[in-house]
Protein backbone atom coordinates (compact mmCIF):
# COMPACT_ATOMS: atom_id res chain seq x y z
CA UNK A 1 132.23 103.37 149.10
CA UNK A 2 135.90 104.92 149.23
CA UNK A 3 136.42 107.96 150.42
CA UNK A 4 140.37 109.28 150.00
CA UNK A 5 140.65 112.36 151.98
CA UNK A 6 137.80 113.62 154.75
CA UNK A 7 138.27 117.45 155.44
CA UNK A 8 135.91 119.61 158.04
CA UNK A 9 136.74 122.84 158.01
CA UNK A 10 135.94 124.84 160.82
CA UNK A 11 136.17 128.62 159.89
CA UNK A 12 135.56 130.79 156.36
CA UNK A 13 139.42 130.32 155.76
CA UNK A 14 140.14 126.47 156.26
CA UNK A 15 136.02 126.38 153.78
CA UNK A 16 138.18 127.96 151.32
CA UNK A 17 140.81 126.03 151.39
CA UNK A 18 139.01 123.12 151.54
CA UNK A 19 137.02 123.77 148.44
CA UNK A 20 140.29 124.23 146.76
CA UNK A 21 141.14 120.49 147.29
CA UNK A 22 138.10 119.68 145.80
CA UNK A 23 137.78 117.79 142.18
CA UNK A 24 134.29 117.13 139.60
CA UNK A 25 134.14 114.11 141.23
CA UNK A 26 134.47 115.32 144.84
CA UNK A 27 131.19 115.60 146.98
CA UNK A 28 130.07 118.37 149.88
CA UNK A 29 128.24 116.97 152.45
CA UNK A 30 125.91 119.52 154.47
CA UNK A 31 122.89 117.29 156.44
CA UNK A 32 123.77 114.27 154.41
CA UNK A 33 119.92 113.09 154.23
CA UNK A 34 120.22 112.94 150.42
CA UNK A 35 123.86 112.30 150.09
CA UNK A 36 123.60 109.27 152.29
CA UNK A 37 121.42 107.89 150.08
CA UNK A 38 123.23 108.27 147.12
CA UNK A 39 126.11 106.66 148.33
CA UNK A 40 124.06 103.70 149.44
CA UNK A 41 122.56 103.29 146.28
CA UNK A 42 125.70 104.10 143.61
CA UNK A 43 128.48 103.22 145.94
CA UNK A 44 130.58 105.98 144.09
CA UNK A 45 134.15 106.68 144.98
CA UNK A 46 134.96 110.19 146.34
CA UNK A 47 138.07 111.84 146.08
CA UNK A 48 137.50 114.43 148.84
CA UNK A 49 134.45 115.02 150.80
CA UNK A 50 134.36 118.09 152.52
CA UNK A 51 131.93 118.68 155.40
CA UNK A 52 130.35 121.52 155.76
CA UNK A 53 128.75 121.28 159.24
CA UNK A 54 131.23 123.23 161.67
CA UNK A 55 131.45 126.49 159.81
CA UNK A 56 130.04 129.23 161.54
CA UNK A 57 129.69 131.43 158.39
CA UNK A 58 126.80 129.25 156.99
CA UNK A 59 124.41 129.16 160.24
CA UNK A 60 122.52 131.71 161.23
CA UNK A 61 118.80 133.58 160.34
CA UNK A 62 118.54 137.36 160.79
CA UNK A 63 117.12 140.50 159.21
CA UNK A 64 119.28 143.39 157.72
CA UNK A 65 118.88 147.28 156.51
CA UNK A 66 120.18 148.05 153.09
CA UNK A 67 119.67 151.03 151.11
CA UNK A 68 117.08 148.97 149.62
CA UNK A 69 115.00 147.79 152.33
CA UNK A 70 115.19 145.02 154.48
CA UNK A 71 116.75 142.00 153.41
CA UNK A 72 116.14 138.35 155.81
CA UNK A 73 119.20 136.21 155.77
CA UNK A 74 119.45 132.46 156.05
CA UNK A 75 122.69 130.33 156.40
CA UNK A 76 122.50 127.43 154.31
CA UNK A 77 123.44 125.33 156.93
CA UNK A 78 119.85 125.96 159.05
CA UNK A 79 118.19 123.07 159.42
CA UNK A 80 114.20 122.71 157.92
CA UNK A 81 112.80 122.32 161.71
CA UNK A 82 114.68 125.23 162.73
CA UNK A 83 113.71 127.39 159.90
CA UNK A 84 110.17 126.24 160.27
CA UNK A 85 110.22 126.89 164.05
CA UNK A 86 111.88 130.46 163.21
CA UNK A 87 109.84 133.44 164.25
CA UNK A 88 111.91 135.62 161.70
CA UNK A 89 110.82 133.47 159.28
CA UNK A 90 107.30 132.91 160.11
CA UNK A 91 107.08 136.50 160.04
CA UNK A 92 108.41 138.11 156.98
CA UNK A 93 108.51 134.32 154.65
CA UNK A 94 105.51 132.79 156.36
CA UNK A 95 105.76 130.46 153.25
CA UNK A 96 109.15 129.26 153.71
CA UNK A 97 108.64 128.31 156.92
CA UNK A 98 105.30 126.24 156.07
CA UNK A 99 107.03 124.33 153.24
CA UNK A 100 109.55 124.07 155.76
CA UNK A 101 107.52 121.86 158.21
CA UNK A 102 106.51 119.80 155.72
CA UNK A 103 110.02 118.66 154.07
CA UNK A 104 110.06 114.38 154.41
CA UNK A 105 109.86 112.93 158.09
CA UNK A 106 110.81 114.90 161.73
CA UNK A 107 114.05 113.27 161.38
CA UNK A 108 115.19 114.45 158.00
CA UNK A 109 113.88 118.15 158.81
CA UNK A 110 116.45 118.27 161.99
CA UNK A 111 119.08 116.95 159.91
CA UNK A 112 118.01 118.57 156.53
CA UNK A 113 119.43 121.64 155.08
CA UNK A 114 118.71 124.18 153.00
CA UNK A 115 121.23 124.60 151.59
CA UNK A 116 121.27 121.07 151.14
CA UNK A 117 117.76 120.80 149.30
CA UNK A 118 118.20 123.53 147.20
CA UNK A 119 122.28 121.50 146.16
CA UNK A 120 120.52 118.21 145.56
CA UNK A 121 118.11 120.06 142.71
CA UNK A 122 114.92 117.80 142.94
CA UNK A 123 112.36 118.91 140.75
CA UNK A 124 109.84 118.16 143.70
CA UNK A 125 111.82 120.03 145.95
CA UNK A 126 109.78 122.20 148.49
CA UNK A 127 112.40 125.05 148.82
CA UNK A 128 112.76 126.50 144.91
CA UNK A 129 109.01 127.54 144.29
CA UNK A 130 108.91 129.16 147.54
CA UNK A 131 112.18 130.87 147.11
CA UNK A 132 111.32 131.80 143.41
CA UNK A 133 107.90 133.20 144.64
CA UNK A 134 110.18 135.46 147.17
CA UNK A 135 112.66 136.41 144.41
CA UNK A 136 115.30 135.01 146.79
CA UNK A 137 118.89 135.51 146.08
CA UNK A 138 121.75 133.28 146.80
CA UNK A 139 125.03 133.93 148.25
CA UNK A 140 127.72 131.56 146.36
CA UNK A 141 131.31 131.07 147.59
CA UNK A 142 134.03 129.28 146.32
CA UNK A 143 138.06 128.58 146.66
CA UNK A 144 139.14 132.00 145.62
CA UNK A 145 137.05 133.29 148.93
CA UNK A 146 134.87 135.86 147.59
CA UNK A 147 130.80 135.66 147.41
CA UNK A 148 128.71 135.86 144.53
CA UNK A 149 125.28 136.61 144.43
CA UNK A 150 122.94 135.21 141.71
CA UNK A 151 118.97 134.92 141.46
CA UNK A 152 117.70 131.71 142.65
CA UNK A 153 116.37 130.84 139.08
CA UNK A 154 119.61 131.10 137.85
CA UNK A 155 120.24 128.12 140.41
CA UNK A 156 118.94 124.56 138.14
CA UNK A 157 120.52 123.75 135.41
CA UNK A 158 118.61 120.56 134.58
CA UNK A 159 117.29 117.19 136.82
CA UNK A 160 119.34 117.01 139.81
CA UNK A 161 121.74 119.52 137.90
CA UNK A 162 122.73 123.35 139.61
CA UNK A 163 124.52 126.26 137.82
CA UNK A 164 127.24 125.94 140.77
CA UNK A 165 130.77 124.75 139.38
CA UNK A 166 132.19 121.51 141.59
CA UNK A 167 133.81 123.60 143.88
CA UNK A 168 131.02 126.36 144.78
CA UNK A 169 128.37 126.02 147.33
CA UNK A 170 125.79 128.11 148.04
CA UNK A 171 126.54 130.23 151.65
CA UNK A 172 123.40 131.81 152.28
CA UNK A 173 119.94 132.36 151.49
CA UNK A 174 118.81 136.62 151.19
CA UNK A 175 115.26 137.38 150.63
CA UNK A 176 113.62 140.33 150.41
CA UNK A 177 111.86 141.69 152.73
CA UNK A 178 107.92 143.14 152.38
CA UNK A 179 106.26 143.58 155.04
CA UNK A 180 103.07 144.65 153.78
CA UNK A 181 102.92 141.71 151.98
CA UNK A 182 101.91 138.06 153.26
CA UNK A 183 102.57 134.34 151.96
CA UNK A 184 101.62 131.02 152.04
CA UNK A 185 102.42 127.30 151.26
CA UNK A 186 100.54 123.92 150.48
CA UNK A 187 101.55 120.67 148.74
CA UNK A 188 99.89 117.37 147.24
CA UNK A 189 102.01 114.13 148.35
CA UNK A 190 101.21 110.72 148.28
CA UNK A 191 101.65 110.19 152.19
CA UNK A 192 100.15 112.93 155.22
CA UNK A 193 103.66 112.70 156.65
CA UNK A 194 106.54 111.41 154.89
CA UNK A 195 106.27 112.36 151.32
CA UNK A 196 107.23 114.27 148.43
CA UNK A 197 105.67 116.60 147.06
CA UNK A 198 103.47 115.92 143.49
CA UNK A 199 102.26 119.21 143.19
CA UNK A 200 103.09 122.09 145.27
CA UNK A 201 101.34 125.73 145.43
CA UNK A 202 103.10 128.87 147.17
CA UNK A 203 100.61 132.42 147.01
CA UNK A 204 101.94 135.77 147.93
CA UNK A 205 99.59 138.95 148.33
CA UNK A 206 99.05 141.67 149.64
CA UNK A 207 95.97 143.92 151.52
CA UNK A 208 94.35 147.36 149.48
CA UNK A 209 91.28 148.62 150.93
CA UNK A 210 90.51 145.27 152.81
CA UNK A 211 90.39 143.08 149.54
CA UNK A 212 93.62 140.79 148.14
CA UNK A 213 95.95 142.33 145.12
CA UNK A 214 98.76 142.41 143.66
CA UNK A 215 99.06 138.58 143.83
CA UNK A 216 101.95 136.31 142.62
CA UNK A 217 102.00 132.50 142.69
CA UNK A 218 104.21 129.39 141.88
CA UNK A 219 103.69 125.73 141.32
CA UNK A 220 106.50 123.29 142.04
CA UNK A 221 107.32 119.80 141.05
CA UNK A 222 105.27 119.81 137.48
CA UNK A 223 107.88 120.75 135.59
CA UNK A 224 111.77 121.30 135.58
CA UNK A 225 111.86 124.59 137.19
CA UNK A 226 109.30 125.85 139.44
CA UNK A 227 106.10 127.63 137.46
CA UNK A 228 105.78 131.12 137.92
CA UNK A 229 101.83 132.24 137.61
CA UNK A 230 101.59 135.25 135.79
CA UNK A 231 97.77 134.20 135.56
CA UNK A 232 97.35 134.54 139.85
CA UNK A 233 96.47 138.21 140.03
CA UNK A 234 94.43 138.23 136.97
CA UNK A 235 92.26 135.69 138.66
CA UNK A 236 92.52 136.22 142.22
CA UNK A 237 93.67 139.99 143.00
CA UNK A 238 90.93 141.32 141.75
CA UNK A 239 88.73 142.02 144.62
CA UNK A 240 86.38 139.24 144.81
CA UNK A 241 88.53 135.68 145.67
CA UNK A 242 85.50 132.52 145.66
CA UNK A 243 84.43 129.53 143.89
CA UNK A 244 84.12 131.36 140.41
CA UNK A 245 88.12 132.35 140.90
CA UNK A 246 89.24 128.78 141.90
CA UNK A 247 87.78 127.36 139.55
CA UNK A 248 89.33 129.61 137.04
CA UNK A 249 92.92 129.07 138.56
CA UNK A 250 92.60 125.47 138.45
CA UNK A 251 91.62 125.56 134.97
CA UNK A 252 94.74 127.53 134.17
CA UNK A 253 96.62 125.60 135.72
CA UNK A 254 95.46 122.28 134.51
CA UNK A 255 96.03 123.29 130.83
CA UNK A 256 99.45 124.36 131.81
CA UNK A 257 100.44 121.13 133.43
CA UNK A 258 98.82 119.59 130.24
CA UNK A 259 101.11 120.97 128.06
CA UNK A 260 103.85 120.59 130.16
CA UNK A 261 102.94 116.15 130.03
CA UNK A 262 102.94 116.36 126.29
CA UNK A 263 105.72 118.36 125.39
CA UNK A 264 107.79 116.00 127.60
CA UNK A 265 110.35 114.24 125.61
CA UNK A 266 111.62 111.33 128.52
CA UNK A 267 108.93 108.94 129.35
CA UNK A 268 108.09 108.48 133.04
CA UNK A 269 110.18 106.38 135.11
CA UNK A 270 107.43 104.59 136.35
CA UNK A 271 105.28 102.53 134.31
CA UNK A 272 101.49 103.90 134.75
CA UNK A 273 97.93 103.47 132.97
CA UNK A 274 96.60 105.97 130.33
CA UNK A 275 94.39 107.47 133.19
CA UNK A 276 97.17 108.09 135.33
CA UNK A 277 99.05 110.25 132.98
CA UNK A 278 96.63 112.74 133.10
CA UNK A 279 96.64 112.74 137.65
CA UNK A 280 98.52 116.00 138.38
CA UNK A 281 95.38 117.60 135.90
CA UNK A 282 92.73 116.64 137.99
CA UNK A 283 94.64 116.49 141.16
CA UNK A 284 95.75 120.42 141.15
CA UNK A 285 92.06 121.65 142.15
CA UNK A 286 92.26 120.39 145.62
CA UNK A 287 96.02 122.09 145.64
CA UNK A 288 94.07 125.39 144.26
CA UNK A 289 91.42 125.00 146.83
CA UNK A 290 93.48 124.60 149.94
CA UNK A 291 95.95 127.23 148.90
CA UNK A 292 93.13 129.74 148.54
CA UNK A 293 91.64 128.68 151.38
CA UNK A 294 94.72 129.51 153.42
CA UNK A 295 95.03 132.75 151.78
CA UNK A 296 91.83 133.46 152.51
CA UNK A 297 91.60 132.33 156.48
CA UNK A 298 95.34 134.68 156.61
CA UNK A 299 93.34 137.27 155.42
CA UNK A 300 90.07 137.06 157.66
CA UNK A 301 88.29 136.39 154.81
CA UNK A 302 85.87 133.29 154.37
CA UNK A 303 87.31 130.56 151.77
CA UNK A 304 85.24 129.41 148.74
CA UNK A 305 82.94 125.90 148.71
CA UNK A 306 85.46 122.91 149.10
CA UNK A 307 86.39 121.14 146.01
């Protein structure tokens, strides 16, 4: 690995001028827990690398009054754990915080960002479905100074691939902010603790009358871009939320993830039997269960039979 010219800016100013030094080739290095990696693996040589870890612009979690409504900040520079331990967070984005808590191993959630995760564009990343089920927004900056803000599903453009030119990053996170509305977050991986998620499910609803409506989901990591559910209230908002509804959901959702398999053009990486193809199919009614038993249990309610 060569590395030409180091910078760490330390205020908005010297970020700006430090992403003016920047070239396509030229990295930004925020936790480092995926950049590390790469440079481990590919050896790649950087012009500049610009650090973005002393700026005091991109830290930060707090709640704001528009003319709007309430808007909850996060600087792309918070850590996972500290977003997860966040009362803010846990209060108005309950969901963020639990798909916060479960990003890789203790050590890569204190060192994590997400700003970071969200850079790095991993179709089984844990923060896009959340933030898409949120309709998050994200502040970008670049070398002329100023902010722009763009919807979060304007962020991927493609594996491992953002919209962001080579000398943007993303400054903060802004969701809005419903109150009468709560959330929540589960994930299939292949290991309790360390582990990536295979399929991920994010629900958010809220109360009418003491029964669950108005309810919007999104699956992660089955497909290039999180899936939004237009199918969740249909099935589960309303008024009666039990075994009859998951099973419905996870039928849904199975075709969709069926389609999504076939109409894939790349081959796996991995090489895997005939049966395993067809995993993520079967394997999204447990996701369905526990996600609507969470739902349920935030909502006083009983959950359905287990799957």
């Amino acid at each position: 690995m060569t590395i030409r010219r180091f910078l760490q800016p330390h205020s908005r100013n010297e970020l700006t001028a430090a992403l003016a030094e920047m070239t396509a080739d030229s990295k930004v290095i925020a936790g480092g827990t995926d950049l590390m990696l790469e440079i481990r693996d590919r050896d790649p040589e950087i012009p500049v690398l610009v650090s973005l870890c002393k700026v005091p612009e991109l830290k930060g979690i707090c709640v704001t009054e528009t003319a709007a409504g309430q808007e909850l900040h996060i600087g792309a520079m918070e850590c996972h754990a500290d977003i997860a331990a966040s009362e803010t967070v846990r209060k108005y984005a309950s969901a963020l915080a639990e798909s916060c808590d479960h990003v890789g191993s203790r050590q890569v959630r204190n060192r994590g960002t997400i700003g970071g995760s969200l850079g790095n564009a991993s179709v089984a990343g844990d923060m896009l479905p959340v933030l898409y089920l949120f309709h998050a927004s994200l502040a970008v900056t670049g070398p002329d100074g100023t902010d722009r803000m763009i919807p979060v599903e304007e962020l991927p453009a493609g594996i491992g691939r953002t919209s962001l030119a080579f000398n943007e990053i993303i400054k903060e996170i802004v969701i809005p902010v419903h109150p009468e509305r709560s959330s929540c977050f589960v994930k299939l991986g292949g290991r309790e603790e360390v582990t990536i998620a295979e399929i991920s499910l994010s629900l958010s609803w809220e109360m009418r009358d003491g029964k669950i409506a108005a309810v919007e989901g999104v699956m992660g990591a089955v497909d290039r871009v999180p899936a939004v559910l237009t199918e969740a209230d249909g099935i589960l908002g309303q008024g009666t939320v039990g075994t009859e509804e998951c099973e419905r959901l996870f039928g849904c959702l199975s075709e969709r993830i069926a389609v999504i398999r076939k109409n894939r053009k790349r081959p796996p990486k991995l090489r895997i039997r005939e049966g395993e193809k067809e995993f993520k199919e079967r394997a999204v009614r447990g996701v369905v269960y526990d996600a609507v038993g969470k739902m349920l249990a935030k909502a006083g309610m009983t959950g359905p039979a287990g799957a």
